[in-house]
PDB file of N, CA and C in Angstrom:
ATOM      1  N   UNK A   1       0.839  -1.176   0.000  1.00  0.00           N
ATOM      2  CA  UNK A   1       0.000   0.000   0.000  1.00  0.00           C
ATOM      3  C   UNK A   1       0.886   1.242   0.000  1.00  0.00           C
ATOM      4  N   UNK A   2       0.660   2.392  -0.703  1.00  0.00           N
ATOM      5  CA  UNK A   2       1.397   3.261  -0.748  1.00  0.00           C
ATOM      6  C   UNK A   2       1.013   4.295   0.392  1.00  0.00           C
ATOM      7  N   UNK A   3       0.493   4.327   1.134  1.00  0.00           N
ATOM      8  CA  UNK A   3      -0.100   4.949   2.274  1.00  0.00           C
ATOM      9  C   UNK A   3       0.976   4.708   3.416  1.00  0.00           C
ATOM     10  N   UNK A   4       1.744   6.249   3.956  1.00  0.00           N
ATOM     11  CA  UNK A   4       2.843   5.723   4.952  1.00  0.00           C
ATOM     12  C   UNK A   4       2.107   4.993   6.519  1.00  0.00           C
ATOM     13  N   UNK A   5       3.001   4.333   7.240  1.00  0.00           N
ATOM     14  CA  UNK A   5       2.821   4.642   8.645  1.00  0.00           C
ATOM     15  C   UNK A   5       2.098   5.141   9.434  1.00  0.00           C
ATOM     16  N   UNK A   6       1.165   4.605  10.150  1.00  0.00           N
ATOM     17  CA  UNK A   6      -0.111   6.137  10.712  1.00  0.00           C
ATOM     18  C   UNK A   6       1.057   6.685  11.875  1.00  0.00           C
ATOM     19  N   UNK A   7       2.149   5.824  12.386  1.00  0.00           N
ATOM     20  CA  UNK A   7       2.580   6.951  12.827  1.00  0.00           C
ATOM     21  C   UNK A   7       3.493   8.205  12.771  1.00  0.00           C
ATOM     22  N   UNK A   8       3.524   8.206  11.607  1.00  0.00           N
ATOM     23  CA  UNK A   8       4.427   8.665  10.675  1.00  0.00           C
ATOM     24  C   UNK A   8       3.730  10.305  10.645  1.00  0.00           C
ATOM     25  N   UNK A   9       2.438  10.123  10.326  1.00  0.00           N
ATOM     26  CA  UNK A   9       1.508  11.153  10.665  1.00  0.00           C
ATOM     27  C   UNK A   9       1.728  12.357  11.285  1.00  0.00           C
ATOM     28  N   UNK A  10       1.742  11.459  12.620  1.00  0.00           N
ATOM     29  CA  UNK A  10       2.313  12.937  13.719  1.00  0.00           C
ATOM     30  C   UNK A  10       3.377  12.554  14.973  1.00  0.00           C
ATOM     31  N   UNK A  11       4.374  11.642  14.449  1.00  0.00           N
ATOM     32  CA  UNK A  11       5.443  11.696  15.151  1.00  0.00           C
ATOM     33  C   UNK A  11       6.786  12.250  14.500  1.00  0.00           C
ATOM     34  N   UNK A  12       7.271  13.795  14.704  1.00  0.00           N
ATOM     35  CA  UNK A  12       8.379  14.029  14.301  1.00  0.00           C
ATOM     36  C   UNK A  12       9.655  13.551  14.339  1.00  0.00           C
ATOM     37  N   UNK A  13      10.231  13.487  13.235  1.00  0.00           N
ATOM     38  CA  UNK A  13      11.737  12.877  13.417  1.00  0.00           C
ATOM     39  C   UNK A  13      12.534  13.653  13.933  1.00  0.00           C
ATOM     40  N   UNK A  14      13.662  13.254  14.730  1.00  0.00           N
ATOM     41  CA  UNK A  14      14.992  13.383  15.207  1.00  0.00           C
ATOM     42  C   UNK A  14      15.260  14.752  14.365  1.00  0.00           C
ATOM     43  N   UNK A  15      15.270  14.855  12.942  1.00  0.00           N
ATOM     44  CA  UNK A  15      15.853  15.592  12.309  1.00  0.00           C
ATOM     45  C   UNK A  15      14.936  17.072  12.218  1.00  0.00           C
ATOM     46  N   UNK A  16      13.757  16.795  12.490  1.00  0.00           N
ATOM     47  CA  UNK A  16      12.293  17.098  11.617  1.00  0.00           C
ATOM     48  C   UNK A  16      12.108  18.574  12.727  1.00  0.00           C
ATOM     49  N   UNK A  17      11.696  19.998  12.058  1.00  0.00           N
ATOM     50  CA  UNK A  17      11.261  20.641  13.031  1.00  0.00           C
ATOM     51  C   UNK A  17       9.563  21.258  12.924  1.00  0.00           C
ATOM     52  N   UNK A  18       8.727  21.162  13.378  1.00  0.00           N
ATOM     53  CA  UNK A  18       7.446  21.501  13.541  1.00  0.00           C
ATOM     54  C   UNK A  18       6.905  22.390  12.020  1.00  0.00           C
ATOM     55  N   UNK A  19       7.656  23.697  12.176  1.00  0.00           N
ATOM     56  CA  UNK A  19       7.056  24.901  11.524  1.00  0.00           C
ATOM     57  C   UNK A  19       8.627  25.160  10.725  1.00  0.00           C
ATOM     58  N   UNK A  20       8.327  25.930   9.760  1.00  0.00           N
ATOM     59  CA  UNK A  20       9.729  26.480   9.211  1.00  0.00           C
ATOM     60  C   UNK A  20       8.975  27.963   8.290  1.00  0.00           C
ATOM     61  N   UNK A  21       9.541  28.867   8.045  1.00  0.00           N
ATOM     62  CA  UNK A  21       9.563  30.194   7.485  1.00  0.00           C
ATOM     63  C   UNK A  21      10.488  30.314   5.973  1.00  0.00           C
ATOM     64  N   UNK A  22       9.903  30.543   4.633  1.00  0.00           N
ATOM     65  CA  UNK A  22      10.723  30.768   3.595  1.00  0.00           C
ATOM     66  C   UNK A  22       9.775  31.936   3.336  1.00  0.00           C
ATOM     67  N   UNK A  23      10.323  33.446   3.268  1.00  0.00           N
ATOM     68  CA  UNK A  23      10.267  34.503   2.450  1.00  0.00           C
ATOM     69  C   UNK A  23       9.296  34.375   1.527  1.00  0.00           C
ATOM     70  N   UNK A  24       8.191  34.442   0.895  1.00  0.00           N
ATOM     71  CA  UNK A  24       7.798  34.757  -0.545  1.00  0.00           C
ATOM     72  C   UNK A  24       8.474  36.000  -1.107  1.00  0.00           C
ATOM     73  N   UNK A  25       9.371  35.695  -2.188  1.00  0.00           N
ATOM     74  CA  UNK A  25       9.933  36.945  -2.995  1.00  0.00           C
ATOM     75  C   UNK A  25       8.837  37.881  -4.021  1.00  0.00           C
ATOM     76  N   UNK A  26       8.136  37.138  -3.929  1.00  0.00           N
ATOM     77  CA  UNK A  26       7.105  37.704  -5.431  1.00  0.00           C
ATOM     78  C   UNK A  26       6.110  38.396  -4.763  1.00  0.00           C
ATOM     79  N   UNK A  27       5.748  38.439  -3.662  1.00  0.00           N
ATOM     80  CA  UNK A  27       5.113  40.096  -2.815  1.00  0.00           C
ATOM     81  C   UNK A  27       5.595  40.082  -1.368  1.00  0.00           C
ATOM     82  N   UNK A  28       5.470  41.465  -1.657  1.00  0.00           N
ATOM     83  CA  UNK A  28       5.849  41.950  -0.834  1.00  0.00           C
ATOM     84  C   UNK A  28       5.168  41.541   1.264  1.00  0.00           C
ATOM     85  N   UNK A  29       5.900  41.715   1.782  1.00  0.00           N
ATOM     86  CA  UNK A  29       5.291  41.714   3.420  1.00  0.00           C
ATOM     87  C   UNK A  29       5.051  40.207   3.357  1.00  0.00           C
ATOM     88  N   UNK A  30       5.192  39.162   2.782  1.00  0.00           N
ATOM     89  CA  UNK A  30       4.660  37.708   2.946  1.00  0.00           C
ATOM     90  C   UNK A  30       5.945  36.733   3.069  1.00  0.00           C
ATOM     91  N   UNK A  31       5.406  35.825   3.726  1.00  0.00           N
ATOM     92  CA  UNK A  31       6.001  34.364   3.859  1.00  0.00           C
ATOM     93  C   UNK A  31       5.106  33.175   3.855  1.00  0.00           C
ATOM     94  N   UNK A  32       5.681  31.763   3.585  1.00  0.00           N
ATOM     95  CA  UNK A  32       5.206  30.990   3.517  1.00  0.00           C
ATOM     96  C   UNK A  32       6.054  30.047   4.813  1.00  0.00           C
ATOM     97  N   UNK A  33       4.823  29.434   5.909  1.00  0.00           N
ATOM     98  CA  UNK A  33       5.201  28.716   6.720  1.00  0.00           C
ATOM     99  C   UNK A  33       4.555  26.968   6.379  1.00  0.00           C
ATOM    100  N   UNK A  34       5.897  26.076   6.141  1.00  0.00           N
ATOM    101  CA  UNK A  34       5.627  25.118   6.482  1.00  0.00           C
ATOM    102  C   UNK A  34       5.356  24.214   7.918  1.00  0.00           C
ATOM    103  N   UNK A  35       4.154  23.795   7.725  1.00  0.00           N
ATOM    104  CA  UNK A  35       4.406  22.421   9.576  1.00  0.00           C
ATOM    105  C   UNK A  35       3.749  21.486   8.738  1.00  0.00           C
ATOM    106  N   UNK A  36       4.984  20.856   9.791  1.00  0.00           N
ATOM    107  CA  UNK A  36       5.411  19.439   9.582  1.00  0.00           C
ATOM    108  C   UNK A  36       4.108  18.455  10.504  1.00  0.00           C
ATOM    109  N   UNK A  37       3.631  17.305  10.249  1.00  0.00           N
ATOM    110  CA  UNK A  37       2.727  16.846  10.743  1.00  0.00           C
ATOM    111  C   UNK A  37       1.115  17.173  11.381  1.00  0.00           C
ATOM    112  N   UNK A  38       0.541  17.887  10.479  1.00  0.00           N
ATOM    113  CA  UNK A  38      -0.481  18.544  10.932  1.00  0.00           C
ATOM    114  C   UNK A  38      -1.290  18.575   9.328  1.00  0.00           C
ATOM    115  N   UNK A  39      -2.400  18.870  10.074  1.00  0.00           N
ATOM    116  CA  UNK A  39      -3.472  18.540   8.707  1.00  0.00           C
ATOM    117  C   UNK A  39      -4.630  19.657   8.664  1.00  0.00           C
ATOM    118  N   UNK A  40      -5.460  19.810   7.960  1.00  0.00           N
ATOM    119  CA  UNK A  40      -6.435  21.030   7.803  1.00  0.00           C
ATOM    120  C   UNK A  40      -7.264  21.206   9.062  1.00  0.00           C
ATOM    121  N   UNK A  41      -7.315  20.837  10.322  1.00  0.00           N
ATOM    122  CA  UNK A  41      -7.701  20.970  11.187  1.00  0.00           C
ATOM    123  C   UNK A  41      -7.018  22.394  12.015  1.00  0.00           C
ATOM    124  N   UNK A  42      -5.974  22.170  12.255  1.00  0.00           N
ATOM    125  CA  UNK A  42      -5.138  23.346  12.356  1.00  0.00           C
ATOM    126  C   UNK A  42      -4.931  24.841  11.450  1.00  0.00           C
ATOM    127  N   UNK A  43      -5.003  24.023  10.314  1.00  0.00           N
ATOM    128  CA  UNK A  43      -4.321  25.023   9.490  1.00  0.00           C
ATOM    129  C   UNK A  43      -5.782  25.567   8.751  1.00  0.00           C
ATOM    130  N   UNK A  44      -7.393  25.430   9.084  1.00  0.00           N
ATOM    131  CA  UNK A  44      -7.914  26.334   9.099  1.00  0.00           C
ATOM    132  C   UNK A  44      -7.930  27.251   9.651  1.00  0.00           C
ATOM    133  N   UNK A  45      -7.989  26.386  10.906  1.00  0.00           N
ATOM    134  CA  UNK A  45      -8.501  27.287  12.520  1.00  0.00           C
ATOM    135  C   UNK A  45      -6.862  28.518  12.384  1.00  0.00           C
ATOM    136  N   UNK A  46      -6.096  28.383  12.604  1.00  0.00           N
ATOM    137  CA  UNK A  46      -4.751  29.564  12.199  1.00  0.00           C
ATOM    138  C   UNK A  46      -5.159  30.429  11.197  1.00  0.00           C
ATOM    139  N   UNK A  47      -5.650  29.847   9.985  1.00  0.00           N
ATOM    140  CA  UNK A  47      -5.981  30.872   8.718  1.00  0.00           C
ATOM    141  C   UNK A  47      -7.571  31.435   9.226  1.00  0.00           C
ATOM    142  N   UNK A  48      -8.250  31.205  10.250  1.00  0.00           N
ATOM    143  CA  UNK A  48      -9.192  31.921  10.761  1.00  0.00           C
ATOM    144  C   UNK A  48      -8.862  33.113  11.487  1.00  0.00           C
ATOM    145  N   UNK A  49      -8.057  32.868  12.067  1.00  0.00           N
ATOM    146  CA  UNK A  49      -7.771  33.647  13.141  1.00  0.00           C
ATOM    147  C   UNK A  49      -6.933  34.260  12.595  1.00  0.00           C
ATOM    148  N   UNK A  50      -5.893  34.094  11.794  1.00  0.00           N
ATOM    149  CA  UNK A  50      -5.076  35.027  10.799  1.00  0.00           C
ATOM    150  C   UNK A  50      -6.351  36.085  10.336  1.00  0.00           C
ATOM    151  N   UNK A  51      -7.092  35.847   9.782  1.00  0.00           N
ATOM    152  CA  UNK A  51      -8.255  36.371   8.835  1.00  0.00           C
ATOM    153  C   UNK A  51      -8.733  37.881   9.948  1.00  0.00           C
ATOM    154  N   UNK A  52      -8.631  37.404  11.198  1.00  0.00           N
ATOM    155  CA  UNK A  52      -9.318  38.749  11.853  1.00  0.00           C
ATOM    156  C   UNK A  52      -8.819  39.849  12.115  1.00  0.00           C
ATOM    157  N   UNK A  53      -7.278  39.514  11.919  1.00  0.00           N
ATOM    158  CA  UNK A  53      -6.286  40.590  12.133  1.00  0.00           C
ATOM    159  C   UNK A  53      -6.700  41.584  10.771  1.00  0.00           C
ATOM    160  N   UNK A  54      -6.249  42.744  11.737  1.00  0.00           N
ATOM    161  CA  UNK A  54      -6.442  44.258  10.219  1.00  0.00           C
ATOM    162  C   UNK A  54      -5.464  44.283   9.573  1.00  0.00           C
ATOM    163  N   UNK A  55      -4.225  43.308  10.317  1.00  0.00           N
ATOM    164  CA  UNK A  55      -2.958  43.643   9.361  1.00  0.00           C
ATOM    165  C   UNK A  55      -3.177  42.448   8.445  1.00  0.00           C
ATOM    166  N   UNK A  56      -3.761  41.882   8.275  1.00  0.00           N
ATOM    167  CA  UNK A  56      -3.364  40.658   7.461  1.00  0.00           C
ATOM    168  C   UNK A  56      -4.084  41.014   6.062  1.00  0.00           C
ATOM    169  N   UNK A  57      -3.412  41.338   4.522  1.00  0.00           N
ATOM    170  CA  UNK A  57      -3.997  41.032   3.565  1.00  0.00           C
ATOM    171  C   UNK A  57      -4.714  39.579   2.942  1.00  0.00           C
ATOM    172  N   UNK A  58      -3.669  38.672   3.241  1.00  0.00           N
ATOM    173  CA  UNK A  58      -4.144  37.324   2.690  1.00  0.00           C
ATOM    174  C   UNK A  58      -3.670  36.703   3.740  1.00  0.00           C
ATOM    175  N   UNK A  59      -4.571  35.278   3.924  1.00  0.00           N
ATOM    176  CA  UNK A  59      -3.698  34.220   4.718  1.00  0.00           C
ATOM    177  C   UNK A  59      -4.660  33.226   3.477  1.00  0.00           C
ATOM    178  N   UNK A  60      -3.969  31.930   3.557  1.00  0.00           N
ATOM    179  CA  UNK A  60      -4.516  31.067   3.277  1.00  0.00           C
ATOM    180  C   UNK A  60      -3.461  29.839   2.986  1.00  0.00           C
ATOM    181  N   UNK A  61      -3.961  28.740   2.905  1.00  0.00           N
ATOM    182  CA  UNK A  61      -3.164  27.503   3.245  1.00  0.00           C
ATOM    183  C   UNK A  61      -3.516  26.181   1.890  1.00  0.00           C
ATOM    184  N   UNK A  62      -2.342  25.534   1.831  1.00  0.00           N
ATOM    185  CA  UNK A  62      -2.115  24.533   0.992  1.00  0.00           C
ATOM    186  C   UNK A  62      -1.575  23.015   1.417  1.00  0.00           C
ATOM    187  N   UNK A  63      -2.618  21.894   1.127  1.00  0.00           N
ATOM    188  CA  UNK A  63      -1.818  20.472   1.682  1.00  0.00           C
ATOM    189  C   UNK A  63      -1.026  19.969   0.281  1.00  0.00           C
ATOM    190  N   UNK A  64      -0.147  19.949   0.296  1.00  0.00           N
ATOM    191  CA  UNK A  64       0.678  19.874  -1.147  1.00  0.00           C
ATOM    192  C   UNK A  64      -0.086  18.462  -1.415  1.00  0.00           C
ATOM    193  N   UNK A  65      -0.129  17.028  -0.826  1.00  0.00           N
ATOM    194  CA  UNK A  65       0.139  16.173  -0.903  1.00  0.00           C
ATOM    195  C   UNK A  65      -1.119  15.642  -0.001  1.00  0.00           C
ATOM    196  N   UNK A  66      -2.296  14.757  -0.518  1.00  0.00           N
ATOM    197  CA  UNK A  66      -2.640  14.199   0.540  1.00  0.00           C
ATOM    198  C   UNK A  66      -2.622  12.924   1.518  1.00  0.00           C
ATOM    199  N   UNK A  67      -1.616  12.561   0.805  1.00  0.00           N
ATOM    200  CA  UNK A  67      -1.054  11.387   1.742  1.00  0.00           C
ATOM    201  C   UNK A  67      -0.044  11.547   2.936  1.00  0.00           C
ATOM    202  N   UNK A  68       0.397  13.071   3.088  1.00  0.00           N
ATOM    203  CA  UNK A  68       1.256  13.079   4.021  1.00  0.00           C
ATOM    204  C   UNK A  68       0.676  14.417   4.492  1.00  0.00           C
ATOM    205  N   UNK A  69       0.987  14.350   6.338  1.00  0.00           N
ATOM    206  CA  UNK A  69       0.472  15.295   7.107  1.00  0.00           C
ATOM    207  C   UNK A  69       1.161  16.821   7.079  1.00  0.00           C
ATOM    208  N   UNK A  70       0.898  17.925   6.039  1.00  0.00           N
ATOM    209  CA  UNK A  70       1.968  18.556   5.953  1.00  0.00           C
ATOM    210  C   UNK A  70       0.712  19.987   5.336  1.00  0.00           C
ATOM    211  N   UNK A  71       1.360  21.142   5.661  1.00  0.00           N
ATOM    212  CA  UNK A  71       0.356  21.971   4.796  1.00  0.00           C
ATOM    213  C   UNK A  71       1.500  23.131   5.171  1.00  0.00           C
ATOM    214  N   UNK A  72       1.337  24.238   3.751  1.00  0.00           N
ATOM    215  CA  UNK A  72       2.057  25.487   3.981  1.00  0.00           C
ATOM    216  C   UNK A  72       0.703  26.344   4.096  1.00  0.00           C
ATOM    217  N   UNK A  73       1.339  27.731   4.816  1.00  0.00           N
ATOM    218  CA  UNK A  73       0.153  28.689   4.982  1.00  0.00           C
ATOM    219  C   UNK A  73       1.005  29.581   4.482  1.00  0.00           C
ATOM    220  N   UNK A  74       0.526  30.463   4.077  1.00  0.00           N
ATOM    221  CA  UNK A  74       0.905  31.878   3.208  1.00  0.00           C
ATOM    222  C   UNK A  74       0.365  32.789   3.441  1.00  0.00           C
ATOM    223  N   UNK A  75       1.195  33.879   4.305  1.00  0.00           N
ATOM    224  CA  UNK A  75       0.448  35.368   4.744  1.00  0.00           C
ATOM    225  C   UNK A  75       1.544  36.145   4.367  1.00  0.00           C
ATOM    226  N   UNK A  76       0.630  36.964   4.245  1.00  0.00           N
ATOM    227  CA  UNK A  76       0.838  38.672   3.751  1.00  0.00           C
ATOM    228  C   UNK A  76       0.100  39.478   4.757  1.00  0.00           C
ATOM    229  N   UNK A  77       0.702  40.906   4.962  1.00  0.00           N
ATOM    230  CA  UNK A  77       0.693  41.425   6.131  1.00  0.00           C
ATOM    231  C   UNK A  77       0.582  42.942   5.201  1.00  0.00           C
ATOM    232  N   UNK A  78       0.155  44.042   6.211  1.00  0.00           N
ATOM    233  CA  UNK A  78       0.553  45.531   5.357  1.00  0.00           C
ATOM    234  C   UNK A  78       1.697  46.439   5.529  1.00  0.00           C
ATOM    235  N   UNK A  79       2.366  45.340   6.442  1.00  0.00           N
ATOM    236  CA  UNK A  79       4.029  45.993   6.394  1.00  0.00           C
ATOM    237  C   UNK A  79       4.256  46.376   7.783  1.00  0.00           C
ATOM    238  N   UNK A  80       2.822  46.485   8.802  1.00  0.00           N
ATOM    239  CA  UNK A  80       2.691  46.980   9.966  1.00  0.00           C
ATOM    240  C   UNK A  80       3.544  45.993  11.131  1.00  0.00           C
ATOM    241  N   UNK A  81       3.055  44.641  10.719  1.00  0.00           N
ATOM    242  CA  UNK A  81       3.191  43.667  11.753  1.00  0.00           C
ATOM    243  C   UNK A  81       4.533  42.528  10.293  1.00  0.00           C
ATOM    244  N   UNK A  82       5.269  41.937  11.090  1.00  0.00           N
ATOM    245  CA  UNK A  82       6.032  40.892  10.109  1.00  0.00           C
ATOM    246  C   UNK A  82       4.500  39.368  10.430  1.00  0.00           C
ATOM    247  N   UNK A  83       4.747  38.985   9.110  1.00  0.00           N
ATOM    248  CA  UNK A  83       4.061  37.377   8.791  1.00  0.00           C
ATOM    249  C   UNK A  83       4.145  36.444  10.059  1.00  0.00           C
ATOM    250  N   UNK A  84       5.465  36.312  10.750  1.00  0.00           N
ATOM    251  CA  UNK A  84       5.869  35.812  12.041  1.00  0.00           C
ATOM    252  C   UNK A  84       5.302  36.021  13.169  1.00  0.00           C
ATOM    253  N   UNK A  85       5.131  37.990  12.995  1.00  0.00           N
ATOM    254  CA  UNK A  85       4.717  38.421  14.459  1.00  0.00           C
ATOM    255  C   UNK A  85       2.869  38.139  14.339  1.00  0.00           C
ATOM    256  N   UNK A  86       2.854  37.946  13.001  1.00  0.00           N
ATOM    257  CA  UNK A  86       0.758  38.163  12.915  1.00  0.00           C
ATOM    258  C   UNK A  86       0.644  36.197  12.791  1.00  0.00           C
ATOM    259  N   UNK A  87       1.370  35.847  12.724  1.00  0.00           N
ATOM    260  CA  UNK A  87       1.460  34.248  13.002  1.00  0.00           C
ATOM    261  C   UNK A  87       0.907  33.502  14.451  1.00  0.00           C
ATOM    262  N   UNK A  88       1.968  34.645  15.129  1.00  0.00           N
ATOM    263  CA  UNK A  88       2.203  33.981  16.769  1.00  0.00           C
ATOM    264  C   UNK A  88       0.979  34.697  17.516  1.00  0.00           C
ATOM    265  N   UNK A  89       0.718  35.758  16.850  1.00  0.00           N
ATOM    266  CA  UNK A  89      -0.605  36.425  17.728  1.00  0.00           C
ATOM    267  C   UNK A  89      -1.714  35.918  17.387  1.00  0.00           C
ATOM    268  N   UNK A  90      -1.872  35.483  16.280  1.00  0.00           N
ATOM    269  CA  UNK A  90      -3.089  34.515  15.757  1.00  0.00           C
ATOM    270  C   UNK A  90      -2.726  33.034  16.880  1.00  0.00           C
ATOM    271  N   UNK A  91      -1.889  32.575  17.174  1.00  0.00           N
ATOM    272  CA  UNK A  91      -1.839  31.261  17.457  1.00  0.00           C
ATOM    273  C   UNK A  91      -1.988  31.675  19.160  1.00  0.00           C
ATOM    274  N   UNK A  92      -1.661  32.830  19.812  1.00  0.00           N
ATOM    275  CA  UNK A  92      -1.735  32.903  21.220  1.00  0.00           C
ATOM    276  C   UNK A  92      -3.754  33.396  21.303  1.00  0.00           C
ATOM    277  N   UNK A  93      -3.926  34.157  20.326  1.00  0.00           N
ATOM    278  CA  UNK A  93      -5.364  34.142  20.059  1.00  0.00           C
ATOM    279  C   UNK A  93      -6.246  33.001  19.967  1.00  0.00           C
ATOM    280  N   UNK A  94      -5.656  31.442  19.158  1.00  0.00           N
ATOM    281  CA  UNK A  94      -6.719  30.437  19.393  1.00  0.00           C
ATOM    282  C   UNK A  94      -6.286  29.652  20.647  1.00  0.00           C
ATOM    283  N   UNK A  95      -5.096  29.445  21.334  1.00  0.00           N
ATOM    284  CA  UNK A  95      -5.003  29.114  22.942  1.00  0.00           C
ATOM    285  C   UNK A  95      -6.190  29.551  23.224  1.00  0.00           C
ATOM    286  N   UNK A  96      -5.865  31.520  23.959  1.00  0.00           N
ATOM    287  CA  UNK A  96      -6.954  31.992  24.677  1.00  0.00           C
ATOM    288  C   UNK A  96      -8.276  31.251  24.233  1.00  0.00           C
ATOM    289  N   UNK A  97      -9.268  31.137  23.021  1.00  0.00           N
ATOM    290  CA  UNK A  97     -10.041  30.763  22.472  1.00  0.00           C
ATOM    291  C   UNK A  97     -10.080  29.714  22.878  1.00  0.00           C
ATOM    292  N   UNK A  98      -9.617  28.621  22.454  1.00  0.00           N
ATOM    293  CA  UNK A  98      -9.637  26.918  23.369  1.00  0.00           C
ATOM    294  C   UNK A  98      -9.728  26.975  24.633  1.00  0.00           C
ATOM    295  N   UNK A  99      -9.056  27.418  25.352  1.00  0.00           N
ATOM    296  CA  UNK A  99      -8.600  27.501  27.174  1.00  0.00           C
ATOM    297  C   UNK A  99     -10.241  28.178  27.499  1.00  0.00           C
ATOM    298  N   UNK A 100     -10.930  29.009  26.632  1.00  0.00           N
ATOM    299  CA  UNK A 100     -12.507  29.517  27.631  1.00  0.00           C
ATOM    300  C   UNK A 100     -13.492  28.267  26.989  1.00  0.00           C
ATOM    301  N   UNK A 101     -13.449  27.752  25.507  1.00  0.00           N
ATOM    302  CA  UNK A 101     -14.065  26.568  25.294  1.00  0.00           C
ATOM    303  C   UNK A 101     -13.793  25.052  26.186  1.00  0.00           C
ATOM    304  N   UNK A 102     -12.269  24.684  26.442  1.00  0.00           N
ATOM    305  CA  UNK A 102     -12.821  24.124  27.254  1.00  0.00           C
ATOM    306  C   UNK A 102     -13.555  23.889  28.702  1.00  0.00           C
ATOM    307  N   UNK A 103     -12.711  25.895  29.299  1.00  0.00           N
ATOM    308  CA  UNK A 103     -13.535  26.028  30.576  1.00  0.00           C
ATOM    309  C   UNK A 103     -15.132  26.175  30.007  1.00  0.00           C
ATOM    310  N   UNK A 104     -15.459  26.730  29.412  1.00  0.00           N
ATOM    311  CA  UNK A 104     -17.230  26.770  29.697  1.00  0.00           C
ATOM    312  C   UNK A 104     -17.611  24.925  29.398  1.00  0.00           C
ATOM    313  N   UNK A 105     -16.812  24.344  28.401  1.00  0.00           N
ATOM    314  CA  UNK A 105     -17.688  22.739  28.111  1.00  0.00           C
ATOM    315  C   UNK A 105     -17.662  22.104  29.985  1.00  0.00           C
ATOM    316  N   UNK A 106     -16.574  22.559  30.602  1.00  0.00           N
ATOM    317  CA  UNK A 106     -16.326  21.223  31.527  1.00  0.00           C
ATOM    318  C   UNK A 106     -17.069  22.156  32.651  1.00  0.00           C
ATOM    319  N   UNK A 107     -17.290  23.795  32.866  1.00  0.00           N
ATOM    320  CA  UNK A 107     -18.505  24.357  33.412  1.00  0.00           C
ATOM    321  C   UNK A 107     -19.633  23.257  33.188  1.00  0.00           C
ATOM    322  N   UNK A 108     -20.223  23.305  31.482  1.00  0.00           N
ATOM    323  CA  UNK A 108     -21.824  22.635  31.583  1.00  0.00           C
ATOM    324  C   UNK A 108     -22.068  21.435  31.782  1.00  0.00           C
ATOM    325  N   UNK A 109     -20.648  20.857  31.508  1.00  0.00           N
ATOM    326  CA  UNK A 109     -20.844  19.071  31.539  1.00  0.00           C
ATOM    327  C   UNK A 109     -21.157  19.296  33.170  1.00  0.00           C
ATOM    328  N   UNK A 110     -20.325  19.626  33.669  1.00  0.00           N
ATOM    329  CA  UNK A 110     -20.252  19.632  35.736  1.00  0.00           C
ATOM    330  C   UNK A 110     -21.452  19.741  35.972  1.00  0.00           C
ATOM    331  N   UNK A 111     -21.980  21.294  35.195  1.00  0.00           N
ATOM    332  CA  UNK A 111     -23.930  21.277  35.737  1.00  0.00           C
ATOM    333  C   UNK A 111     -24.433  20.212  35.142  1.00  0.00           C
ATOM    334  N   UNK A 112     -24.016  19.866  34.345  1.00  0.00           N
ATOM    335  CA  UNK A 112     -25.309  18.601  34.164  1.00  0.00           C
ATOM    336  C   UNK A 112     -25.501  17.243  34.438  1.00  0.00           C
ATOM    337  N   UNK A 113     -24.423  16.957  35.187  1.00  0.00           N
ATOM    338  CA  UNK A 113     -24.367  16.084  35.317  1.00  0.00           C
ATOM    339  C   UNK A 113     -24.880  16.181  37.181  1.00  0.00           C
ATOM    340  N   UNK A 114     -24.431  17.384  37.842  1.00  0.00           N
ATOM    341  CA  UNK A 114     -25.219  17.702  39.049  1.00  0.00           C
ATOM    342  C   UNK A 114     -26.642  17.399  38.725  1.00  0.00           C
ATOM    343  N   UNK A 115     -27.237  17.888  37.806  1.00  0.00           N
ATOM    344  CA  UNK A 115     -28.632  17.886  37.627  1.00  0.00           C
ATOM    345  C   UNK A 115     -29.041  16.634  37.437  1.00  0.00           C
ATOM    346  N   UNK A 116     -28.479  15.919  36.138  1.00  0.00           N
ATOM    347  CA  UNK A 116     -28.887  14.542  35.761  1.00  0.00           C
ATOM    348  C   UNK A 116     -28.644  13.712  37.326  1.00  0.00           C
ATOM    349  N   UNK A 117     -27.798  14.132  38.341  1.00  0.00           N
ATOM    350  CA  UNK A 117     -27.722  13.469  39.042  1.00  0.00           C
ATOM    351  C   UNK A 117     -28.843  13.809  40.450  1.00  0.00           C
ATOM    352  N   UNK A 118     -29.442  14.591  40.497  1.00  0.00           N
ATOM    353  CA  UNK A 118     -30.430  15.269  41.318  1.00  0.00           C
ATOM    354  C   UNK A 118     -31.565  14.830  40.734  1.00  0.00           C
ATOM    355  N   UNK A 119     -32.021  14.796  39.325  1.00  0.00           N
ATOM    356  CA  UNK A 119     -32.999  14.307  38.924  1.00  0.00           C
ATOM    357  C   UNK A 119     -33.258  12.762  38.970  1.00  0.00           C
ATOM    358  N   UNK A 120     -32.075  11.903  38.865  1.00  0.00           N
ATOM    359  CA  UNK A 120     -32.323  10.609  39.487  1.00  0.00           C
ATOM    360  C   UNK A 120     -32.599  10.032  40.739  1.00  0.00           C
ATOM    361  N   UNK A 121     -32.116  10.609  42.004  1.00  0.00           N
ATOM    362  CA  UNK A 121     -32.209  10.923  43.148  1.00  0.00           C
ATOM    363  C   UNK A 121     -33.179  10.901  43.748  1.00  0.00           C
ATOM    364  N   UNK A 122     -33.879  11.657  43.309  1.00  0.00           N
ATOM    365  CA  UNK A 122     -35.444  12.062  43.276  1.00  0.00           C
ATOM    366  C   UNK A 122     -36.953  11.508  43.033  1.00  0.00           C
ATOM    367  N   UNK A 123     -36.180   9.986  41.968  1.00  0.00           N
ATOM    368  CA  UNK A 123     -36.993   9.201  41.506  1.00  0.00           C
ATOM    369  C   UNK A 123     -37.244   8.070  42.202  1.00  0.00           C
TER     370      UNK A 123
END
């Protein structure tokens, strides 16, 4: 089967580093970031959150290959912020974002399960 390893997926090699940065020469204010082991799950949610920034002209993302876990994203910026710096603020932006989703889920699961458990109680 020509299909690698599932764990090949998302275990980095020895050699292998996460994310990497090459310049786009052909406009201006942009780069293209490769990561290594990761799939459109990520690399929407980043090109979302890229998207809200005022500095960002373009973001958007490419899986070269779909047999291997890999996608480049490509932003352009208005010269205000570097591609890097509107990168890392997008990515400390979906933390914050996750960290209150999972506090409010494990908030309602807790109430409800108080409740589901008060309502059996009762019976």
């Amino acid at each position: 089967m020509n299909a690698p390893d599932r764990f090949e997926l998302f275990l980095l090699g020895s050699d292998e580093k996460k994310c990497s940065e090459a310049a786009d020469t052909r406009t201006p204010n942009s780069s293209v970031f490769t990561f290594k082991k990761e799939d459109h799950t990520l690399a929407n949610m980043i090109r979302g959150a890229l998207l809200k920034d005022v500095h960002i002209t373009f973001a958007g993302y490419k899986v070269p290959h779909p047999l291997f876990a890999d996608f480049e994203l490509r932003i352009q910026t208005d010269g205000k912020v570097t591609p890097k710096e509107a990168l890392v603020n997008a990515c400390k932006s979906l933390v914050n974002d996750l960290e209150t989703l999972s506090r409010e889920f494990t908030k309602e699961y807790e109430l409800r399960k108080i409740i589901d458990h008060d309502g059996s109680a009762n019976q």
